[in-house]
Protein backbone atom coordinates (compact mmCIF):
# COMPACT_ATOMS: atom_id res chain seq x y z
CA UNK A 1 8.96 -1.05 -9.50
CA UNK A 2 10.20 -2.76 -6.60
CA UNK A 3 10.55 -3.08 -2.73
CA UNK A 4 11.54 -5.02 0.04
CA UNK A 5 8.54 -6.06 1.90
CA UNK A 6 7.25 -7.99 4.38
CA UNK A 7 6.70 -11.21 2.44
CA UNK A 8 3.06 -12.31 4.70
CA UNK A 9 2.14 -8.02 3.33
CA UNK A 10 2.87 -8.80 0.02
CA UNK A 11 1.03 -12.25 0.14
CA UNK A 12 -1.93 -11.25 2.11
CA UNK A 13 -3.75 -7.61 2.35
CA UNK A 14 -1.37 -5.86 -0.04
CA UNK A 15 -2.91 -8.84 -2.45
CA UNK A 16 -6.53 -7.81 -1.67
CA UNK A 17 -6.02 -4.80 -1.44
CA UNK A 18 -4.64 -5.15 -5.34
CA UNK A 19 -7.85 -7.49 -6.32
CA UNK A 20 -10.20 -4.62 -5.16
CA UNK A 21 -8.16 -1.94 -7.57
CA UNK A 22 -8.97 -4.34 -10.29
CA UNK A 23 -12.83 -4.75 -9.88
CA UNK A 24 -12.80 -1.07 -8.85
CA UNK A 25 -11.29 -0.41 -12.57
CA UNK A 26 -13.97 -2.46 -14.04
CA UNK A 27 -16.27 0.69 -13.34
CA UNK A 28 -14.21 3.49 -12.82
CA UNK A 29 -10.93 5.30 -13.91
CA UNK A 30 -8.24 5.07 -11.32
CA UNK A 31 -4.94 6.14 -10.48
CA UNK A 32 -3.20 4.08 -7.74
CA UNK A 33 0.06 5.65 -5.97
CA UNK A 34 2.35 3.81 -3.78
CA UNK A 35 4.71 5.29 -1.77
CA UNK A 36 7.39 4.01 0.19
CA UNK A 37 7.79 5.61 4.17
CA UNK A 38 11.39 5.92 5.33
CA UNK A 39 13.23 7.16 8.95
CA UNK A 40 16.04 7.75 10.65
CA UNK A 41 15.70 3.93 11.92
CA UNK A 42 14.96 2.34 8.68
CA UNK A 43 16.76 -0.94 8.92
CA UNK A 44 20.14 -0.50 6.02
CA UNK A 45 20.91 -4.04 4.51
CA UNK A 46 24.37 -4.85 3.83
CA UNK A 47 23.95 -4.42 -0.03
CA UNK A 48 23.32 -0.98 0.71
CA UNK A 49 19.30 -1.69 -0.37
CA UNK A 50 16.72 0.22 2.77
CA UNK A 51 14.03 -1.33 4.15
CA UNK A 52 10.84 0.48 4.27
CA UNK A 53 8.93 0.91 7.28
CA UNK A 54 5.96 1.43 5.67
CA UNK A 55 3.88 1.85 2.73
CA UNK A 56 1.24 4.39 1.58
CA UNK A 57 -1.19 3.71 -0.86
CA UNK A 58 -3.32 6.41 -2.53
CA UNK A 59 -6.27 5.65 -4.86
CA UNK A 60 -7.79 8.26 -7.17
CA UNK A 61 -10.94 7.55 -8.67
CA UNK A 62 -11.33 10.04 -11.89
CA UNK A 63 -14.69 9.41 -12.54
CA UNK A 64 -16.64 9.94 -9.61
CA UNK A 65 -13.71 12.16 -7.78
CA UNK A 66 -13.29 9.83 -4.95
CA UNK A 67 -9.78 9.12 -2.90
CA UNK A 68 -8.85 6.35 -0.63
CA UNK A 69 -5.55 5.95 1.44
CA UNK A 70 -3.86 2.94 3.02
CA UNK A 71 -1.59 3.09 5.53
CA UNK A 72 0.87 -0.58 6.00
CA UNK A 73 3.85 -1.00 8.08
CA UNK A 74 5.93 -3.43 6.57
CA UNK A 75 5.08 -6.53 8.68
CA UNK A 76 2.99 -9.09 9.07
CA UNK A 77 -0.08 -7.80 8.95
CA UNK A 78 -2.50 -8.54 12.24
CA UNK A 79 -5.66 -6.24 11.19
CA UNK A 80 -8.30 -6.65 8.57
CA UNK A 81 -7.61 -4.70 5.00
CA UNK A 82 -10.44 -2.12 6.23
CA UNK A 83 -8.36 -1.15 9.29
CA UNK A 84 -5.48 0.24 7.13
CA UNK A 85 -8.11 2.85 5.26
CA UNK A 86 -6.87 6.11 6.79
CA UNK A 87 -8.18 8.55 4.64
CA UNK A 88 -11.40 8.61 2.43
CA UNK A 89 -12.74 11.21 0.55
């Protein structure tokens, strides 16, 4: 699985946001789906690859039937990992 993003994403909150899913798994069954979020203005590369504007991340705990969802445009990230929660069940 791959996809072009922001490298200071990638390297920062994506990162902690991956560290958490591993402690969380340390206690509980998840399920972690990433989706990529595409427009009409989604920049086109000349190698024909697209650039996401964004990425949504959906985690499913099994065993005590919790959900969490991220929200992340593909930039440089200016808010705290907490701020990107948009969903929690």
């Amino acid at each position: 699985n791959s996809a072009l993003q922001n490298f200071s994403l990638n390297r920062g909150i994506w990162k902690e946001l991956e560290g958490k899913e591993r402690s969380w798994a340390q206690t509980d069954s998840i399920v972690v789906k990433c989706e990529m979020i595409f427009s009409k203005s989604s920049i086109k590369l000349k190698s024909g690859a697209t650039v996401p504007d964004g990425f949504r991340k959906t985690i499913y705990f099994v065993f005590s039937k919790k959900q969490m969802i991220y929200y992340f445009n593909n930039s440089s990230p200016t808010k705290s990992l907490e701020s990107h929660l948009i969903s929690q069940k």
